[in-house]
PDB file of N, CA and C in Angstrom:
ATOM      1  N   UNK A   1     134.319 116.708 191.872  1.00  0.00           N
ATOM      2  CA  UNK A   1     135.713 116.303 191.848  1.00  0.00           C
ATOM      3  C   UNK A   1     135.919 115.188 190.811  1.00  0.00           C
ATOM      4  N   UNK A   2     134.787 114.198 191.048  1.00  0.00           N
ATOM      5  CA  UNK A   2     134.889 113.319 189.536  1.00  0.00           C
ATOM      6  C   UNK A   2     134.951 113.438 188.576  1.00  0.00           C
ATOM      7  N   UNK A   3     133.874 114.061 188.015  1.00  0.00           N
ATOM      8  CA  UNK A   3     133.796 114.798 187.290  1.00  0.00           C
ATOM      9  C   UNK A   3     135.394 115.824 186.420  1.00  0.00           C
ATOM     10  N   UNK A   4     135.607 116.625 187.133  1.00  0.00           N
ATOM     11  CA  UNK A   4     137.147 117.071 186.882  1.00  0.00           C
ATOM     12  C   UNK A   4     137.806 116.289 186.389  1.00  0.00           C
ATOM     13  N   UNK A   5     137.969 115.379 186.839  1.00  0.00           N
ATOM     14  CA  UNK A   5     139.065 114.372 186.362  1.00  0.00           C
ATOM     15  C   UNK A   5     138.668 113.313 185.232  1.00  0.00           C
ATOM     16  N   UNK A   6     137.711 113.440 185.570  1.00  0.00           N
ATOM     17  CA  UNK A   6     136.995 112.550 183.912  1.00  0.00           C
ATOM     18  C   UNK A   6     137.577 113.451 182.942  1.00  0.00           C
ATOM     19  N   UNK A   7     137.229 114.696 182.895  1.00  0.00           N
ATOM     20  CA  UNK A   7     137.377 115.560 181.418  1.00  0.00           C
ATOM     21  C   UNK A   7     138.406 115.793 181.514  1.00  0.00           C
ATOM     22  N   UNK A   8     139.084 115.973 182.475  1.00  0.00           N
ATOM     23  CA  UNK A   8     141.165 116.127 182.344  1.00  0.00           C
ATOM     24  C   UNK A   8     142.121 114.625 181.286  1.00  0.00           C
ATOM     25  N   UNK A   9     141.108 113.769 182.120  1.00  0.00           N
ATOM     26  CA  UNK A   9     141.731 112.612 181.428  1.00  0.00           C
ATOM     27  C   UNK A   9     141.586 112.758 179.790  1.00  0.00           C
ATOM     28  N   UNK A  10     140.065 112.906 179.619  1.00  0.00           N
ATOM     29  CA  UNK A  10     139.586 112.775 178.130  1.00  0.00           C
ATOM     30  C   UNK A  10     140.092 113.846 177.114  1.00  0.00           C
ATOM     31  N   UNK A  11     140.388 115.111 178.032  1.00  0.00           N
ATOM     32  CA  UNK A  11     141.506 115.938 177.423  1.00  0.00           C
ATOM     33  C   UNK A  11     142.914 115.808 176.900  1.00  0.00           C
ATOM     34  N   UNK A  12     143.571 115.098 177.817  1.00  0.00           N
ATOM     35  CA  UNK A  12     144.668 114.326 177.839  1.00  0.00           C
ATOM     36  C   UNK A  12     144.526 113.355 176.504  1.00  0.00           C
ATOM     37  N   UNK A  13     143.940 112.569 176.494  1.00  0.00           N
ATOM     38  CA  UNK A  13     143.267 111.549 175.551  1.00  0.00           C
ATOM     39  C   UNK A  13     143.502 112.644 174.269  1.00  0.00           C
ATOM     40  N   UNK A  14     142.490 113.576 174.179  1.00  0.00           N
ATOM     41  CA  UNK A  14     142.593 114.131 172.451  1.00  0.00           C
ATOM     42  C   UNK A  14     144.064 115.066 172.735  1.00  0.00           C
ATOM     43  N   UNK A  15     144.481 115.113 173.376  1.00  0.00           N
ATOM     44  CA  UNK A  15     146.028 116.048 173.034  1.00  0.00           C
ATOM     45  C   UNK A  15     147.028 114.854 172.500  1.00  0.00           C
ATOM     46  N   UNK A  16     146.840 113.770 172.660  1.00  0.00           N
ATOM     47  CA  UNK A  16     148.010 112.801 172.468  1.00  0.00           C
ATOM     48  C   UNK A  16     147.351 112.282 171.230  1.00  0.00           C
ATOM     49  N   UNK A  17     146.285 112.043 170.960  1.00  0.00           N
ATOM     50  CA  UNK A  17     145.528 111.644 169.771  1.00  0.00           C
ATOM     51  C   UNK A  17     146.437 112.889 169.013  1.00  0.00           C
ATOM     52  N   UNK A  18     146.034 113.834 168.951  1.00  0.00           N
ATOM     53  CA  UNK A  18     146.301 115.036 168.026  1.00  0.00           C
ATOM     54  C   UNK A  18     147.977 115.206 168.105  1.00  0.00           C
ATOM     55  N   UNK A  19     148.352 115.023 169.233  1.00  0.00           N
ATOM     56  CA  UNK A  19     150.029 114.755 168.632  1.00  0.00           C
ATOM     57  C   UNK A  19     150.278 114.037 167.489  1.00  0.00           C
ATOM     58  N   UNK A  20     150.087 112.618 167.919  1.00  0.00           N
ATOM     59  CA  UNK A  20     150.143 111.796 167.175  1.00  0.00           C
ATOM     60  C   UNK A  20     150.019 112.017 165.976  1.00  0.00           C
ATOM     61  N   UNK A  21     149.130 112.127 165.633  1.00  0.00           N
ATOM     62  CA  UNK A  21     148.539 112.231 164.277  1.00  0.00           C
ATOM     63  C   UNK A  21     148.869 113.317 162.993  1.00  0.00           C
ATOM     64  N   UNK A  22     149.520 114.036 164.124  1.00  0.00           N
ATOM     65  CA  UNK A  22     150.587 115.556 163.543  1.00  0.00           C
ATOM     66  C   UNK A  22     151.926 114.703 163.599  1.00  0.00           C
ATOM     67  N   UNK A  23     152.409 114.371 164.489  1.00  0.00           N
ATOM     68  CA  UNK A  23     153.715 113.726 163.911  1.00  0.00           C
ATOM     69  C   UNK A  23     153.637 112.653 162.818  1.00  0.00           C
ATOM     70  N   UNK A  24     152.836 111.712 162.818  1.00  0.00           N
ATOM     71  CA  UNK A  24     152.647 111.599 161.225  1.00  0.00           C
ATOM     72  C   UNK A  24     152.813 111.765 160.582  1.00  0.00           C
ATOM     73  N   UNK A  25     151.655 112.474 159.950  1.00  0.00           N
ATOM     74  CA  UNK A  25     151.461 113.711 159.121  1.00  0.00           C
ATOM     75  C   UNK A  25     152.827 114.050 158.499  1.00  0.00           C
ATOM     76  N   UNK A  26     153.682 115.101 159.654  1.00  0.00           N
ATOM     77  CA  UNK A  26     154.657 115.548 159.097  1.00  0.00           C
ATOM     78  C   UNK A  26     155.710 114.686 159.072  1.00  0.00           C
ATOM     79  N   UNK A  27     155.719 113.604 159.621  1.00  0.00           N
ATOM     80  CA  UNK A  27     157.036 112.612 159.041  1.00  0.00           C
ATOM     81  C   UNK A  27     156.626 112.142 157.699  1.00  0.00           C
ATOM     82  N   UNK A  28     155.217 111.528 157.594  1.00  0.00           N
ATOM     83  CA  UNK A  28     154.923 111.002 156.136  1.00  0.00           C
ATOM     84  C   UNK A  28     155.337 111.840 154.613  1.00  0.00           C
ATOM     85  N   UNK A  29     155.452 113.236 155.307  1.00  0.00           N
ATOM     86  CA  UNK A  29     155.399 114.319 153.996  1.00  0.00           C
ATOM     87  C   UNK A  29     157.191 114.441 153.935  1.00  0.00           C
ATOM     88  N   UNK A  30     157.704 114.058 154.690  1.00  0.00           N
ATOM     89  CA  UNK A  30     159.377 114.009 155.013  1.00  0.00           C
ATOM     90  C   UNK A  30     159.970 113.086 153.770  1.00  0.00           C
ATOM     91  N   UNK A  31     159.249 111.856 154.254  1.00  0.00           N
ATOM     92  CA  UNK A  31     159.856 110.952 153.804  1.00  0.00           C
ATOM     93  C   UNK A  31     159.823 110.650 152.143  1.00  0.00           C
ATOM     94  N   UNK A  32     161.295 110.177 151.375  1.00  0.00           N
ATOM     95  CA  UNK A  32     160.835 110.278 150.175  1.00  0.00           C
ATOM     96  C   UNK A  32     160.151 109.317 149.374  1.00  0.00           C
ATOM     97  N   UNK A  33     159.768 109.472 148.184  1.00  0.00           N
ATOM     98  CA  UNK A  33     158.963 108.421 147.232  1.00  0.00           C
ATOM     99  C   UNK A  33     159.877 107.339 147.300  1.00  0.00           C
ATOM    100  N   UNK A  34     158.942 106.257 146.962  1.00  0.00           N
ATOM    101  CA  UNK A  34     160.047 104.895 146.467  1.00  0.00           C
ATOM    102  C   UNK A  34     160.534 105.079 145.418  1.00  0.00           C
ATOM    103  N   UNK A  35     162.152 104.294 145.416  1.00  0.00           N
ATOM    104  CA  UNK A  35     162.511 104.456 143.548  1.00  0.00           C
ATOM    105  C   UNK A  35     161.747 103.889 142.911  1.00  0.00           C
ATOM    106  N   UNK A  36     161.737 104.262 141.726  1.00  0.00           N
ATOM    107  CA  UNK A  36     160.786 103.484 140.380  1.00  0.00           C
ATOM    108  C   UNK A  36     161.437 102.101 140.234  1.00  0.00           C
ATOM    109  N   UNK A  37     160.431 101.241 139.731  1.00  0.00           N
ATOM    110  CA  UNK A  37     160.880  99.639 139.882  1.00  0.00           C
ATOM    111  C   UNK A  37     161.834  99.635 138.485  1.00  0.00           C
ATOM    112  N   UNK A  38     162.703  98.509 138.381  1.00  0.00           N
ATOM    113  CA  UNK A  38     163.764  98.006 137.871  1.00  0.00           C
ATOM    114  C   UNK A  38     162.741  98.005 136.459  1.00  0.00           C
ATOM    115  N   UNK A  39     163.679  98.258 135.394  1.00  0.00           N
ATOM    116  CA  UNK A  39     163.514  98.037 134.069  1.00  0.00           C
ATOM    117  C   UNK A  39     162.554  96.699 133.571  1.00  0.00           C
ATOM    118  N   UNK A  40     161.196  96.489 132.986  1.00  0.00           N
ATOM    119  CA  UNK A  40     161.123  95.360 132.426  1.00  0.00           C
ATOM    120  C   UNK A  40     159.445  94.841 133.612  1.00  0.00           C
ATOM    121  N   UNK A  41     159.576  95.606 134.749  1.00  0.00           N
ATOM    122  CA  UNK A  41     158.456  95.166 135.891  1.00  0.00           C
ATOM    123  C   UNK A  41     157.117  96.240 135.201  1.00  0.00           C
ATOM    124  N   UNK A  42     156.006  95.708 136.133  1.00  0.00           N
ATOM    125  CA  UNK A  42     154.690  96.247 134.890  1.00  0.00           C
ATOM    126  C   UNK A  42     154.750  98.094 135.691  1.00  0.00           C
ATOM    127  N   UNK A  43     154.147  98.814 135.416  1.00  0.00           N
ATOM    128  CA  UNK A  43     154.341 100.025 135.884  1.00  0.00           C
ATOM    129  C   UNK A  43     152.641 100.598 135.850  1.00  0.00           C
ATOM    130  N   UNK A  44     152.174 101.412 136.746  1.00  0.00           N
ATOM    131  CA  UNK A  44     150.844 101.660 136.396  1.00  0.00           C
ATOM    132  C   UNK A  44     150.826 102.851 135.885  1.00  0.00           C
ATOM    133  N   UNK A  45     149.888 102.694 134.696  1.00  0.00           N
ATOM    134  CA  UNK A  45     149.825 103.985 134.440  1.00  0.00           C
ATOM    135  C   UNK A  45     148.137 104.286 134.102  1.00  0.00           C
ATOM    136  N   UNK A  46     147.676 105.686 133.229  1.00  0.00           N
ATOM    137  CA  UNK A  46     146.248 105.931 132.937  1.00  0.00           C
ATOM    138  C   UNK A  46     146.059 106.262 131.421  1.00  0.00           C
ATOM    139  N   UNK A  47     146.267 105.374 130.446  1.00  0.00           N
ATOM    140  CA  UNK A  47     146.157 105.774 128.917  1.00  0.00           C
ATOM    141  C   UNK A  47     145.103 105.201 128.244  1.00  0.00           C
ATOM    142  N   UNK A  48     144.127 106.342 127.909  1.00  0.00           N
ATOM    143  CA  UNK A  48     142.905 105.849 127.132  1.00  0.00           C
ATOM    144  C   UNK A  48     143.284 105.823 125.122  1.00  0.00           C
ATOM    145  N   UNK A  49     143.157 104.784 124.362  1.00  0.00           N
ATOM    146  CA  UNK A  49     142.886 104.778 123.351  1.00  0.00           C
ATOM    147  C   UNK A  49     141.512 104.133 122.454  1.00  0.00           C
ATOM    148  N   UNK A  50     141.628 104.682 121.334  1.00  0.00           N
ATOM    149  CA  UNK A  50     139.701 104.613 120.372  1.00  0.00           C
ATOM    150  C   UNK A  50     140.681 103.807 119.134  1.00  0.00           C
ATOM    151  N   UNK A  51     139.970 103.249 118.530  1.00  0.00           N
ATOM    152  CA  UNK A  51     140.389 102.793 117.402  1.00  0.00           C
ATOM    153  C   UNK A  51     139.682 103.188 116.277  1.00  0.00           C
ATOM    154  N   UNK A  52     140.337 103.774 115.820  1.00  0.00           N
ATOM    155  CA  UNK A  52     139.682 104.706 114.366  1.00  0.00           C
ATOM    156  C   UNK A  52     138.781 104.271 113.024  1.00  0.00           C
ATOM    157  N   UNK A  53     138.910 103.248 112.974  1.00  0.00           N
ATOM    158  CA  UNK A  53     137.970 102.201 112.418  1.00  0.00           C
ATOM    159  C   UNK A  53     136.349 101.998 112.634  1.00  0.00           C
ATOM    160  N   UNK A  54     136.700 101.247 114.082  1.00  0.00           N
ATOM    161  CA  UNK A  54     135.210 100.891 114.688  1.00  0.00           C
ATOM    162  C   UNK A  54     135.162 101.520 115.856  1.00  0.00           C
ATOM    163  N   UNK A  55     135.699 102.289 116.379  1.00  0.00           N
ATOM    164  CA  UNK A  55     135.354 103.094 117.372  1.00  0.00           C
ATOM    165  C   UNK A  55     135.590 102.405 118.981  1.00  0.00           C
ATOM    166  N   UNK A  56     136.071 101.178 119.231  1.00  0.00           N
ATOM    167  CA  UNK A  56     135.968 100.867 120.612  1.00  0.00           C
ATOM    168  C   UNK A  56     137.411 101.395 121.164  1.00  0.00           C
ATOM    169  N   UNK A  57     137.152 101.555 122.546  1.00  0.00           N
ATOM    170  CA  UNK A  57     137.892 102.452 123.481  1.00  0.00           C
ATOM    171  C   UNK A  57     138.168 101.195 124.201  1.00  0.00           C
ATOM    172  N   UNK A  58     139.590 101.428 125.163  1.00  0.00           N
ATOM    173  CA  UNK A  58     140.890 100.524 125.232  1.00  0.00           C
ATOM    174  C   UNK A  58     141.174 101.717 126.611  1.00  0.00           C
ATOM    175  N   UNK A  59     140.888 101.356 127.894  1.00  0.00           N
ATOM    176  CA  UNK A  59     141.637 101.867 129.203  1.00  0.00           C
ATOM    177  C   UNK A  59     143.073 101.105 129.259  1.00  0.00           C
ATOM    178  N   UNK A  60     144.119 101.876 129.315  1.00  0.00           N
ATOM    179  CA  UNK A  60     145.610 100.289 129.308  1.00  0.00           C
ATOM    180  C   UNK A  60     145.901 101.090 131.145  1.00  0.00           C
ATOM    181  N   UNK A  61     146.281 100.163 131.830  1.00  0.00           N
ATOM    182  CA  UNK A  61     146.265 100.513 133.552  1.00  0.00           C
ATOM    183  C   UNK A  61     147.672  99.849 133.863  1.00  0.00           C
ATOM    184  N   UNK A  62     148.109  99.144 133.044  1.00  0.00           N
ATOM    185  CA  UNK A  62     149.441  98.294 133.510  1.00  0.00           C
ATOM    186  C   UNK A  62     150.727  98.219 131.716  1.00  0.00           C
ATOM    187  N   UNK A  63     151.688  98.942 132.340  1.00  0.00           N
ATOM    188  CA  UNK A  63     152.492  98.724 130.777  1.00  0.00           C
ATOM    189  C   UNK A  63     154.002  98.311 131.454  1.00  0.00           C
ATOM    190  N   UNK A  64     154.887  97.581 130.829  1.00  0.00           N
ATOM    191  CA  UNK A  64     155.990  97.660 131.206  1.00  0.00           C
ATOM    192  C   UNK A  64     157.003  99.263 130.768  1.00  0.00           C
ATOM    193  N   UNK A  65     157.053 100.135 130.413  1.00  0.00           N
ATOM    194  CA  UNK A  65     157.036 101.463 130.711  1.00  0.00           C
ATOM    195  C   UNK A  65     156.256 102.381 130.774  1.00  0.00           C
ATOM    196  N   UNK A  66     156.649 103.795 130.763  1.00  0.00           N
ATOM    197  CA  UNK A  66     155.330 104.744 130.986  1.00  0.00           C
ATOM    198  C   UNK A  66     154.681 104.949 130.068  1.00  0.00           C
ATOM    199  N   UNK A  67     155.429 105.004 128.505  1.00  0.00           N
ATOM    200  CA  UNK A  67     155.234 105.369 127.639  1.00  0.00           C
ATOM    201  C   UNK A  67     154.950 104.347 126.471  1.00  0.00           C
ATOM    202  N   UNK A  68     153.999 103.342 126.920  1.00  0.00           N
ATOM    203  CA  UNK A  68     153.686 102.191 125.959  1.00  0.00           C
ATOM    204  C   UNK A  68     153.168 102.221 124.654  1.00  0.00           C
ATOM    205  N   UNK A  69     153.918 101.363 123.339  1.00  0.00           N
ATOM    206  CA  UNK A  69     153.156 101.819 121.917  1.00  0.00           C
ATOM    207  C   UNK A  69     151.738 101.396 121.785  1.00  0.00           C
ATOM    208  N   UNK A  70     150.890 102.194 120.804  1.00  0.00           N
ATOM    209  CA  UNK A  70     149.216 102.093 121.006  1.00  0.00           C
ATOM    210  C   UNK A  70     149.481 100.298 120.514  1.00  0.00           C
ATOM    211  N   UNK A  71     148.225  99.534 121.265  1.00  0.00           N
ATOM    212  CA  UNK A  71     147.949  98.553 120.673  1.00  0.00           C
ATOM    213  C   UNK A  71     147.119  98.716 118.902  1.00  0.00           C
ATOM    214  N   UNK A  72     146.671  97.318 119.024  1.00  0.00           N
ATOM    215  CA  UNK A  72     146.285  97.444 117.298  1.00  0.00           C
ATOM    216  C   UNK A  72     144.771  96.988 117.616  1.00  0.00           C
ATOM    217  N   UNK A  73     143.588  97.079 116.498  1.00  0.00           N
ATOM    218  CA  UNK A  73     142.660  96.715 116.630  1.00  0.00           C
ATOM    219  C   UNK A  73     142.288  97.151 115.145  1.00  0.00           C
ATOM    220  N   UNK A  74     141.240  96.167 114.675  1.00  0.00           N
ATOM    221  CA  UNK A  74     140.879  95.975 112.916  1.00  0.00           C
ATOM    222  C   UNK A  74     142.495  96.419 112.546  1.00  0.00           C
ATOM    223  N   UNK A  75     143.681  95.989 112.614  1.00  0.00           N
ATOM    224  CA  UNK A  75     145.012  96.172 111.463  1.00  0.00           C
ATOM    225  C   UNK A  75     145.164  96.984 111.865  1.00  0.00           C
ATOM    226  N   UNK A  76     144.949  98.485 112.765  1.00  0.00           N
ATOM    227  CA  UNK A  76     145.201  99.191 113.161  1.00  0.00           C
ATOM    228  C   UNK A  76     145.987  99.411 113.787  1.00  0.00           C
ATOM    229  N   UNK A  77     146.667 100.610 114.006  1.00  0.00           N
ATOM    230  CA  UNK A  77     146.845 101.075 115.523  1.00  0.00           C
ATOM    231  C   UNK A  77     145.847 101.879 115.670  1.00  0.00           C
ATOM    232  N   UNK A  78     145.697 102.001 117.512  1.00  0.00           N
ATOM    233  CA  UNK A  78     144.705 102.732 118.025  1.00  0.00           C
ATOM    234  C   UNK A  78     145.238 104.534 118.298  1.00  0.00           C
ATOM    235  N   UNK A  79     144.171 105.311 118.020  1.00  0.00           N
ATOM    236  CA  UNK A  79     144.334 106.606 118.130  1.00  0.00           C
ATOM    237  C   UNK A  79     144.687 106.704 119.983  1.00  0.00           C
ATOM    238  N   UNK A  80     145.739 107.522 119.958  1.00  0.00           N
ATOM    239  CA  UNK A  80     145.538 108.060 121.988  1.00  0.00           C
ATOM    240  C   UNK A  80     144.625 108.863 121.777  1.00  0.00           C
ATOM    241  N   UNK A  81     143.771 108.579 123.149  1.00  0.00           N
ATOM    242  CA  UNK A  81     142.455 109.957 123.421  1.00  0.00           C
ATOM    243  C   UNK A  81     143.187 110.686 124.687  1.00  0.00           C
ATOM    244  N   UNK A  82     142.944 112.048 124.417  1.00  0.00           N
ATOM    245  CA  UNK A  82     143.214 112.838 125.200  1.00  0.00           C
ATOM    246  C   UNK A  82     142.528 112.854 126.608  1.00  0.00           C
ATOM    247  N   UNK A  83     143.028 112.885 127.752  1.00  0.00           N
ATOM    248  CA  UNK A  83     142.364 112.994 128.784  1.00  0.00           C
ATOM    249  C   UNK A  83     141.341 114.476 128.664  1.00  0.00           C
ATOM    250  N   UNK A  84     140.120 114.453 129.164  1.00  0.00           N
ATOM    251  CA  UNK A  84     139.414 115.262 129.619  1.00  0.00           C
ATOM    252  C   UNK A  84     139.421 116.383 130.613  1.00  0.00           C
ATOM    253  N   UNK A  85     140.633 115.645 131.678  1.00  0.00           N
ATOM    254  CA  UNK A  85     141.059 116.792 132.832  1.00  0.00           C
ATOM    255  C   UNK A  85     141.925 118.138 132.364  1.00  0.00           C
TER     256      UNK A  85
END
């Protein structure tokens, strides 16, 4: 009889776990993106550039838009490298 009711409970236990975790789920996928931040704030992005000269490579992770101009290096500007993916 103990027994019984141990595993009823612990049943109980993963059905509400697993609710849970489904309502989540599907509220999180509901809800929409944040707007994009105000003009002028840093923005993240993933742009690799090489500098054609001497060859060193430049990860940029933070620009104030998406589309930031290449920096410079030896008088340069730097070449964009194409992502690999």
């Amino acid at each position: 009889m103990f027994g019984t009711v141990v595993w009823a409970l612990i049943g109980v236990v993963i059905l509400l776990v697993t609710w849970r975790t489904g309502i989540g789920m599907l509220r999180s996928v509901t809800t929409p993106p944040p707007p994009p931040p105000p003009p002028g704030e840093m923005r993240r992005i993933n742009v690799r550039y090489r500098c054609g000269v001497c060859g060193v490579e430049l990860r940029m992770v933070m620009a104030p838009d998406e589309d930031p101009p290449p920096p410079r290096h030896c008088q340069e500007d730097m070449d964009l490298v194409a992502p690999v993916e």
